[in-house]
Protein backbone atom coordinates (compact mmCIF):
# COMPACT_ATOMS: atom_id res chain seq x y z
CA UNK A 1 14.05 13.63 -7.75
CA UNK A 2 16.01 11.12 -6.11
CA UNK A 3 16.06 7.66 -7.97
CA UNK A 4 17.64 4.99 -5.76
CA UNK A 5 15.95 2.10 -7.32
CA UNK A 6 17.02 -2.21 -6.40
CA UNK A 7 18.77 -4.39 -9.27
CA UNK A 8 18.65 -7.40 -9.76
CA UNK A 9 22.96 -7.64 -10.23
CA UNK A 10 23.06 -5.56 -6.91
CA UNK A 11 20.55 -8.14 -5.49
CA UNK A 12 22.58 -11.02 -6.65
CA UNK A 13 25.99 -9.35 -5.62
CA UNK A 14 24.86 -9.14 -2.47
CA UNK A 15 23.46 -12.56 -2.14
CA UNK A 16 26.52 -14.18 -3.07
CA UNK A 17 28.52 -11.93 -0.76
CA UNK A 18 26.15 -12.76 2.29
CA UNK A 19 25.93 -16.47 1.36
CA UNK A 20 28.13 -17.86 -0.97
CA UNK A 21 26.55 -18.40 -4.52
CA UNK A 22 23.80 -17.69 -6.28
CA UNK A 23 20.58 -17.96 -5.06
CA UNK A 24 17.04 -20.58 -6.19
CA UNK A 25 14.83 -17.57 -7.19
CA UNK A 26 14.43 -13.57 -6.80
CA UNK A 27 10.89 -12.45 -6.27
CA UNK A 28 9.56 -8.97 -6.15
CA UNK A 29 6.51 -7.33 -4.67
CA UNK A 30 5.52 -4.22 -5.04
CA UNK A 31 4.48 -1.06 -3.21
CA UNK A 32 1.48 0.75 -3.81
CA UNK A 33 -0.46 3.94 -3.32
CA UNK A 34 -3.92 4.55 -3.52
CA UNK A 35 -5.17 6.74 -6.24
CA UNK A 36 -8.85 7.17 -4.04
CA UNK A 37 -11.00 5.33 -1.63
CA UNK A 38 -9.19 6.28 1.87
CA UNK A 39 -10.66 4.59 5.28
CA UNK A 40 -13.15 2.90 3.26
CA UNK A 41 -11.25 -0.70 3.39
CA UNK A 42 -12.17 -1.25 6.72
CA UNK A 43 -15.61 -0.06 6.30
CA UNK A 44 -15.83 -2.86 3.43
CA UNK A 45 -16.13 -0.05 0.83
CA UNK A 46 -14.39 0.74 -2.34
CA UNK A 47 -10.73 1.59 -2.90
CA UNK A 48 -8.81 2.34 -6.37
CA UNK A 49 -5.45 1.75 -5.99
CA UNK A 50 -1.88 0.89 -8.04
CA UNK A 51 1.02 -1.20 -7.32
CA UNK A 52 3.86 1.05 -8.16
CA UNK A 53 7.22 0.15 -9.91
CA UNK A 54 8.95 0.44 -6.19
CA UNK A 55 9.28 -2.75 -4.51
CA UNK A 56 10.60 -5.17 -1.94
CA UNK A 57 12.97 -7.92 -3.84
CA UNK A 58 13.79 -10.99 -2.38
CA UNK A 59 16.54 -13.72 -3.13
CA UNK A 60 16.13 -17.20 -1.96
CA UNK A 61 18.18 -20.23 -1.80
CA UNK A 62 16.70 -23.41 0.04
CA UNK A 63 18.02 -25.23 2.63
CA UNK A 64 18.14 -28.93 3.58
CA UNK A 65 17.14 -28.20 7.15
CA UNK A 66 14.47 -25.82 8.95
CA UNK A 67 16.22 -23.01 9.50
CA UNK A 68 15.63 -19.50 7.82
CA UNK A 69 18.35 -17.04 7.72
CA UNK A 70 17.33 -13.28 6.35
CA UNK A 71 19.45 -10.55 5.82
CA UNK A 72 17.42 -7.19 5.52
CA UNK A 73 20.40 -5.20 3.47
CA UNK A 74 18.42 -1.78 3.74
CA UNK A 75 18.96 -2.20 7.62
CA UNK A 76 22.30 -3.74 7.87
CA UNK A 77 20.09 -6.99 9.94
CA UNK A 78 20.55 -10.58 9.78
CA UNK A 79 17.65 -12.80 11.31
CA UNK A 80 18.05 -16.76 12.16
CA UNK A 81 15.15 -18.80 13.63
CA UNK A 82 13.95 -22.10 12.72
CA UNK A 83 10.13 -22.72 11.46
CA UNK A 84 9.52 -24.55 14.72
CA UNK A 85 10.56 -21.79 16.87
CA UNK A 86 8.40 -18.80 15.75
CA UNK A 87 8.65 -16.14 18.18
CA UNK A 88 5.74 -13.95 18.93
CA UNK A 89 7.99 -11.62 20.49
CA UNK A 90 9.70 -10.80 17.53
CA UNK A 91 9.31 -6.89 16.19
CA UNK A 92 9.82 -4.91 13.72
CA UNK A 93 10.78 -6.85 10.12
CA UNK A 94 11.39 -10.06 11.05
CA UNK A 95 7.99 -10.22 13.08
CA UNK A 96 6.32 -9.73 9.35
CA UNK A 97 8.72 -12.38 8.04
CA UNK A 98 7.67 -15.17 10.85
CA UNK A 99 4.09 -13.90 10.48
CA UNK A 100 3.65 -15.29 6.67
CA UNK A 101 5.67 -18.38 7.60
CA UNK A 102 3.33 -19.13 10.43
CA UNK A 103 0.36 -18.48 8.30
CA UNK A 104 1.56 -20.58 5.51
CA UNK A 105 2.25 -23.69 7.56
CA UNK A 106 -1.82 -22.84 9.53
CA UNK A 107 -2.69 -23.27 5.72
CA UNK A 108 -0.99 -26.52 4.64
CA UNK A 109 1.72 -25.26 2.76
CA UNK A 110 4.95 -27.68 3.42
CA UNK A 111 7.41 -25.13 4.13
CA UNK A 112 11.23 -25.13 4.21
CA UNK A 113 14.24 -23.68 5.49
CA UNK A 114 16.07 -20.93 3.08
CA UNK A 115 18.66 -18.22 2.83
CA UNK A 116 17.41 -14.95 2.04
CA UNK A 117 18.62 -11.03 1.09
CA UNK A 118 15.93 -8.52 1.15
CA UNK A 119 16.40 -5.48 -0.74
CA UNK A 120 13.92 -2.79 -1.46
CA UNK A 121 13.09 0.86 -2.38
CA UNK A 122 10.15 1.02 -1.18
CA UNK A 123 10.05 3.98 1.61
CA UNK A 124 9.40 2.76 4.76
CA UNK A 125 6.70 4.74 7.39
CA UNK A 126 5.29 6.59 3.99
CA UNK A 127 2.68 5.12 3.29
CA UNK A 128 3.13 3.13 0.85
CA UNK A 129 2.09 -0.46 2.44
CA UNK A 130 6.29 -1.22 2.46
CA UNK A 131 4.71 -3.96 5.21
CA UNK A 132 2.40 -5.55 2.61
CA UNK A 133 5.19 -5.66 -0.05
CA UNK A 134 7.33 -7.35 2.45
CA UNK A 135 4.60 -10.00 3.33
CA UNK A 136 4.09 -10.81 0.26
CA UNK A 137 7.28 -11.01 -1.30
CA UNK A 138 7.64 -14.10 1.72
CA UNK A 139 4.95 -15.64 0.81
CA UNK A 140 5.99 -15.76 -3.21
CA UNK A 141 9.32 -16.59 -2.34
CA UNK A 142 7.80 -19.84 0.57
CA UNK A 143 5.35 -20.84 -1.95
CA UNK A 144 7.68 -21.07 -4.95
CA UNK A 145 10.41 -23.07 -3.44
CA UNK A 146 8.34 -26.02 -2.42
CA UNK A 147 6.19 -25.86 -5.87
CA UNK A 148 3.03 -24.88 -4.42
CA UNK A 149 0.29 -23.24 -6.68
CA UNK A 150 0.28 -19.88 -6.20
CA UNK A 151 -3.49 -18.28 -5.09
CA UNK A 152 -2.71 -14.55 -5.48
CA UNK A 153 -5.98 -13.72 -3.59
CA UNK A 154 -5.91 -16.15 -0.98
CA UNK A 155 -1.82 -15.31 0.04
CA UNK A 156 -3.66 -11.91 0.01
CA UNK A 157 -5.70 -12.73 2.62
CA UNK A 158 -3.50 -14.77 4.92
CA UNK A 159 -0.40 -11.96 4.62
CA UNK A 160 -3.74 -9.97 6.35
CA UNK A 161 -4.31 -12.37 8.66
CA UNK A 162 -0.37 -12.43 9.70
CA UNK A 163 -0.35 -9.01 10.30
CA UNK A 164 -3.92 -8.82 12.09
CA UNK A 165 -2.86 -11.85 14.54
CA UNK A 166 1.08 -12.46 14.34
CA UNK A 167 2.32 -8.50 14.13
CA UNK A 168 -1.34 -7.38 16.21
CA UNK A 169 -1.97 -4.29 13.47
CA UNK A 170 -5.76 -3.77 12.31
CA UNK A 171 -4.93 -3.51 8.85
CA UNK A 172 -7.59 -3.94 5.93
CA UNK A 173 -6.99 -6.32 3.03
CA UNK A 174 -6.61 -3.32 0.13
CA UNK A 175 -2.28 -3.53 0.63
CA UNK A 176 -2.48 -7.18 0.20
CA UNK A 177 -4.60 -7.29 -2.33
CA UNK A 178 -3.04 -4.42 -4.63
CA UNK A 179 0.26 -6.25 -4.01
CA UNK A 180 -0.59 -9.70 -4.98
CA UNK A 181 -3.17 -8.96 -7.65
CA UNK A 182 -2.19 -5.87 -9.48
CA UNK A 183 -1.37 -5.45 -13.30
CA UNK A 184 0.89 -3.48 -14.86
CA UNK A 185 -0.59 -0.12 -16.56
CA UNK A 186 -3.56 -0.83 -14.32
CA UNK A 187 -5.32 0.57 -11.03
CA UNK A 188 -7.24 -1.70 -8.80
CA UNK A 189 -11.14 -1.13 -8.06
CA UNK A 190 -11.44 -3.40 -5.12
CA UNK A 191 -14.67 -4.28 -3.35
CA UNK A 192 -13.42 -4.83 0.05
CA UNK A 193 -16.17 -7.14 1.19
CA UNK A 194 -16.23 -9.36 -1.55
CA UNK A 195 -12.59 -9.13 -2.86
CA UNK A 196 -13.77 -8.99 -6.52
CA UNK A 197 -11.87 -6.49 -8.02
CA UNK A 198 -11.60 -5.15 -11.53
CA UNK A 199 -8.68 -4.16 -14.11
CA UNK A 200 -8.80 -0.28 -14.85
CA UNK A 201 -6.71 1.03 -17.92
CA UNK A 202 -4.86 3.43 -16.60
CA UNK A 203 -3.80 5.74 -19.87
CA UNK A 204 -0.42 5.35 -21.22
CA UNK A 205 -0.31 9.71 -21.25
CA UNK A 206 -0.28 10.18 -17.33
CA UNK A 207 1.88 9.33 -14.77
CA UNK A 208 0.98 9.08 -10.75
CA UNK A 209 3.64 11.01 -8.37
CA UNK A 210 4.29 10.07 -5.15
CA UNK A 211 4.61 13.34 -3.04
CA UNK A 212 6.72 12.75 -0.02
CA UNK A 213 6.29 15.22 3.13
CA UNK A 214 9.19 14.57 4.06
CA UNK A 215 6.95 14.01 7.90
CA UNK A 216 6.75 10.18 9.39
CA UNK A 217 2.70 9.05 10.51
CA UNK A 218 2.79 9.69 14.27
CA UNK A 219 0.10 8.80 16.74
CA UNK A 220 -1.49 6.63 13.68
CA UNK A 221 -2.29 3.37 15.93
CA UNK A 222 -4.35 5.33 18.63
CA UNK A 223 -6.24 7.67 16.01
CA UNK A 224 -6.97 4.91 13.79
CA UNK A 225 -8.49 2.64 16.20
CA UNK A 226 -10.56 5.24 17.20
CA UNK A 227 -11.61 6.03 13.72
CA UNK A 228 -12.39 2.50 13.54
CA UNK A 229 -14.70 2.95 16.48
CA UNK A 230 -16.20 6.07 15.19
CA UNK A 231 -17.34 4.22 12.16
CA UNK A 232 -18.27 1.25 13.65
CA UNK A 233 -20.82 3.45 16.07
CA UNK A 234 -22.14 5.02 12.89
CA UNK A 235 -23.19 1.96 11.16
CA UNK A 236 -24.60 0.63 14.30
CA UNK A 237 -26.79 3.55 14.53
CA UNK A 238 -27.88 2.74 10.66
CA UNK A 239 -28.64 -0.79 12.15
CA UNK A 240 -25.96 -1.52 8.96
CA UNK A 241 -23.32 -4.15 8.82
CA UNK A 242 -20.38 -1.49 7.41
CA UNK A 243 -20.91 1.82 6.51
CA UNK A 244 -20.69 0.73 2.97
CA UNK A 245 -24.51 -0.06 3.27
CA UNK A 246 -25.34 3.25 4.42
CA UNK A 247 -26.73 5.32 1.02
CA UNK A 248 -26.36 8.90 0.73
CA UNK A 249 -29.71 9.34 0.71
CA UNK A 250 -30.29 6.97 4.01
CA UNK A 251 -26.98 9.59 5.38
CA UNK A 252 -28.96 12.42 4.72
CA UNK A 253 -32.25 11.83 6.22
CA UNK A 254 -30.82 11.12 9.79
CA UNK A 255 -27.20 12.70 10.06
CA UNK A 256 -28.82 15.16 12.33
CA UNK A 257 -29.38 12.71 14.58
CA UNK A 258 -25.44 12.05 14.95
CA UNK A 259 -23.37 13.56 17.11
CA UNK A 260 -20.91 15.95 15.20
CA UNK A 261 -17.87 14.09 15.27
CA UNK A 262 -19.53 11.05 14.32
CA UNK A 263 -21.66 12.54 11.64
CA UNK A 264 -18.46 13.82 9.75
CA UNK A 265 -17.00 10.43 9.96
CA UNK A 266 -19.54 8.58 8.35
CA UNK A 267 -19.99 11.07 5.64
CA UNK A 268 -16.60 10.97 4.87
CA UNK A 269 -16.46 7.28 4.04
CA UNK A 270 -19.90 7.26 2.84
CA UNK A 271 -18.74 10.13 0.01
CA UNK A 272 -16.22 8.75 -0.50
CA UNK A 273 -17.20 4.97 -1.37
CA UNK A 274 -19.36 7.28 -4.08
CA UNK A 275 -16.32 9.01 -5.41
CA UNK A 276 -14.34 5.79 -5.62
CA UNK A 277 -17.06 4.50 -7.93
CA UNK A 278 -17.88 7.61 -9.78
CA UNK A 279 -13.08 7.94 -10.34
CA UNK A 280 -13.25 4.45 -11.38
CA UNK A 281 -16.26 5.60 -14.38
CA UNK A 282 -13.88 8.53 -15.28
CA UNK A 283 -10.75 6.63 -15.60
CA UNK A 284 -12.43 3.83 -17.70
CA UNK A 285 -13.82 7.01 -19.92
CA UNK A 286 -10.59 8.70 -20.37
CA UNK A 287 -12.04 11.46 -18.37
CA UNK A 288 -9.09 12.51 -16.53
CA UNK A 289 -10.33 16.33 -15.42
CA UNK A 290 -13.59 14.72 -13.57
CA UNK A 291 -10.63 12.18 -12.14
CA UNK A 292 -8.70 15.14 -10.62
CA UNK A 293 -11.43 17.20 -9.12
CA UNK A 294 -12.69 13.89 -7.41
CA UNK A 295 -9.06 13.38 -5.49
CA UNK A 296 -9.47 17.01 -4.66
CA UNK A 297 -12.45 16.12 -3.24
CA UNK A 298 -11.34 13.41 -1.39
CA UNK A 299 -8.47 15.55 0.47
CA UNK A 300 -10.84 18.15 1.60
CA UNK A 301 -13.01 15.48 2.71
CA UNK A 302 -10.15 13.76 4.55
CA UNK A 303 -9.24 16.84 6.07
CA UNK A 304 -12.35 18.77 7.27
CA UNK A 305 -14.52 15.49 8.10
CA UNK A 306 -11.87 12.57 8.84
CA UNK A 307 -9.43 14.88 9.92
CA UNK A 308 -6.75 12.75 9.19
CA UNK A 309 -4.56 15.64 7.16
CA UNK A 310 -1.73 17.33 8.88
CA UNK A 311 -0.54 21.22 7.72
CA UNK A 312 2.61 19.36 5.39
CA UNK A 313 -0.10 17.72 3.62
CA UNK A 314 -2.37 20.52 3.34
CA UNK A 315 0.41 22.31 1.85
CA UNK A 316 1.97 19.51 -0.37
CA UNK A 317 -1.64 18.94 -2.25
CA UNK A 318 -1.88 22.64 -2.85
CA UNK A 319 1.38 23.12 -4.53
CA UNK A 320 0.95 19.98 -6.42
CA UNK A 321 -2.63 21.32 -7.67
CA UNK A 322 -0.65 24.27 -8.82
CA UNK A 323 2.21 22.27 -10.96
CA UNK A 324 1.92 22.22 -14.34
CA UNK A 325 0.28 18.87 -15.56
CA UNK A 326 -1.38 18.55 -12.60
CA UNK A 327 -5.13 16.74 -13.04
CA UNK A 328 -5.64 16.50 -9.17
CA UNK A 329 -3.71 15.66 -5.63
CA UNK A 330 -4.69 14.10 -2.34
CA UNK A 331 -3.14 12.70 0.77
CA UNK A 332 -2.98 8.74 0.31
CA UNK A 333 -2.61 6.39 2.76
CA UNK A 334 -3.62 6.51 6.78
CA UNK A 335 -2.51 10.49 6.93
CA UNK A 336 -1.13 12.06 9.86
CA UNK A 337 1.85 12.11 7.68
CA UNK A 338 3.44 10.30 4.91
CA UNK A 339 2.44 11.01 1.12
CA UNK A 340 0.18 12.41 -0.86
CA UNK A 341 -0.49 11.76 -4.85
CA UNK A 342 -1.30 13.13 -7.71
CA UNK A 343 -1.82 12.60 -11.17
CA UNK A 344 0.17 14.24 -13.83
CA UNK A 345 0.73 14.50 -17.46
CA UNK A 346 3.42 12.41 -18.78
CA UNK A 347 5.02 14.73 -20.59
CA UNK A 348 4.68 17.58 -17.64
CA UNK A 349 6.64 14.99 -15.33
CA UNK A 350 9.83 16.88 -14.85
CA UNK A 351 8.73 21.01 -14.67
CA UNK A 352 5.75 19.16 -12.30
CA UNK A 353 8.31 17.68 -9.89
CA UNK A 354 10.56 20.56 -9.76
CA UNK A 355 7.52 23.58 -9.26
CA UNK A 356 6.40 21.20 -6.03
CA UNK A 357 9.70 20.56 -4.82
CA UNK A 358 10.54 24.03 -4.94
CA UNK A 359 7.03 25.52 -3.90
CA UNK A 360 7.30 22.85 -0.85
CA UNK A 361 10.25 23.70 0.43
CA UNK A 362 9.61 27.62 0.24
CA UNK A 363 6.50 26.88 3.25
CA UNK A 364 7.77 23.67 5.18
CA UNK A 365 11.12 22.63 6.96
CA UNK A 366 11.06 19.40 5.72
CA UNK A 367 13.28 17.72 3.05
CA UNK A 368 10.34 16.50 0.33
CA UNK A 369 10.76 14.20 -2.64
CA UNK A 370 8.87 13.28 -5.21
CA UNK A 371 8.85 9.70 -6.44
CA UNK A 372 7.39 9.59 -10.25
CA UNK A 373 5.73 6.00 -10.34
CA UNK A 374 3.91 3.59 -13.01
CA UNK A 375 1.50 1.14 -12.45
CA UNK A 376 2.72 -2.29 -11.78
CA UNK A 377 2.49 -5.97 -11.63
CA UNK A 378 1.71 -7.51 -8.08
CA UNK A 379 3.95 -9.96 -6.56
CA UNK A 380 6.06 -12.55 -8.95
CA UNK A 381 9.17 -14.79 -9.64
CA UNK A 382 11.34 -12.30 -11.23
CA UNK A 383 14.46 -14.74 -11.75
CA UNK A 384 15.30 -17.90 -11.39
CA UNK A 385 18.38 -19.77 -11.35
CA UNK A 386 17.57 -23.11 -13.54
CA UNK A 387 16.07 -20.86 -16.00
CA UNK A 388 19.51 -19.00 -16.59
């Protein structure tokens, strides 16, 4: 298993080294993964995830002018701009960084110019919202150097709306929300629609792994969107707002009447708005077997009827379900790549890692890892210089 984690010394190090000094504040937001609930955000369903203890940090020193230096140390990238000269033309990182600035200002929030090192360990293209960790790790970082009240579930909502309209990606609001509103030792139910969400205990015997394929999403964009459609049609033909509406009784009585790719999507997110209640029951019960055969479940669901699985999935959630510890496994995330997760006995942790590492790379080329994670705290002021 392969631990690179961020410091905060190696944080600061590198602040001083890039700037000079020490910086205002460090804030740190995390990644997550999504226990279960997959392609239901979207369809203003259910999802269950966790912030894990991977994240984005970010240093921050003000400025007495408007401009905003970054450097992104994972990348070896400085960006310079000034808040009145957004550029929509920006890509890749730094369009995510001017996003949240340009949402923030839309919102009232009197922004100002800073210096700032970004540091994370957070894998990028897996899956695990490295984007939403990013956005809002800017927007704790904006907010808390001009003292202004921090709204977890509203910066939520406008680090959506900066990648929706700034970075042009149809994301729903579950990566946002899990990163500004998680708790430590907790997953997230979250009603998409409403964005009331609850607390789940997550018990202190278990631990969730983060299986990576070693495999990057490809063709995501175009396949999502037209998953997107897909559901869309199927609510329509309910004469429902969101699938979510759609019972599994109401599914049942007129699924014939779908064509079959259609069909299969909307019973995928219909079961599995049902499972994401029925995991959340279990987890609050201590019930962790009934957890496990649920995320199975969900991964044969994602694969035969959303068809969103790829063979170094398939083949990561079987030799997970056949590690010791194991409760159950599932892809996580958009699929086509990426991760999958599981959920494992504490104290099975290491022989777990090392059967699926080694059962892995006895079918697939790929180099896996496996990332054992806790659940933690959404995004926060981690240091700060006056309080030193």
């Amino acid at each position: 298993m392969r631990a690179v984690r961020t410091s905060l010394d190696s944080l600061l190090m590198t602040f001083e080294a890039t700037f000079g000094g020490i910086p205002s504040l460090v804030v740190r937001a995390p990644g997550r993964i999504n226990l279960i609930g997959e392609h239901t955000d979207y369809n203003d369903g259910f999802v269950l995830p966790i912030a894990i203890d991977r994240a984005l940090w970010l240093a921050v020193r003000r400025r007495e002018d408007s401009l905003v230096r970054v450097h992104a140390h994972d990348v070896g990238e400085t960006a310079t701009f000034a808040l009145d000269g957004l550029d929509r033309g920006q890509r890749g990182w730094v369009a995510y960084v001017q996003g949240v600035l340009w949402v923030l200002e839309k919102a009232g929030v009197p922004l100002c110019g800073w210096d700032g090192v970004l540091m994370g360990d957070v894998p990028r293209g897996a899956g695990l919202a490295s984007s939403a960790a990013l956005e809002l790790a800017v927007a704790r970082a904006a907010t808390a150097l001009v003292g202004w009240s921090w709204n977890p579930v509203e910066m939520a909502q406008l680090s959506q709306r900066a990648e929706n309209e700034w970075v042009d990606v149809a994301c729903g609001i579950m990566d946002q929300m899990t990163a500004a509103c998680a708790r430590e030792g907790h997953a997230l139910l979250l009603d998409c629609r409403t964005l009331a969400f609850e607390h789940v205990p997550l018990p202190s015997d278990v631990v969730v792994a983060v299986l990576d394929t070693g495999t990057r999403r490809g063709l995501v964009e175009s396949a999502y969107n037209e998953r997107r459609a897909q559901c869309e049609a199927a609510a329509a033909f309910f004469g429902a707002p969101a699938l979510r509406d759609v019972t599994p009784e109401q599914f049942a009585a007129c699924a014939h009447l779908l064509d079959e790719t259609t069909r299969r999507r909307a019973r995928h997110v219909i079961t599995e708005n049902t499972r994401t209640l029925e995991a959340a029951a279990a987890l609050r019960a201590g019930d962790l077997t009934h957890f496990g055969e649920l995320m199975q479940v969900s991964h044969a669901s994602l694969r035969d009827d959303f068809e969103v699985s790829t063979p170094a999935l398939d083949v990561m959630v079987a030799c997970a379900l056949a590690a010791p510890g194991c409760y159950g496994a599932r892809l996580t995330g958009a699929g086509f790549g990426g991760c999958a997760v599981a959920l494992v006995a504490a104290e099975e942790n290491q022989p777990f890692a090392e059967h699926v590492l080694a059962c892995y790379r006895a079918h697939m080329p790929h180099a896996p890892q496996v990332y054992v994670c806790k659940a933690a705290e959404g995004a926060q002021v981690v240091w700060e210089e006056s309080a030193r």
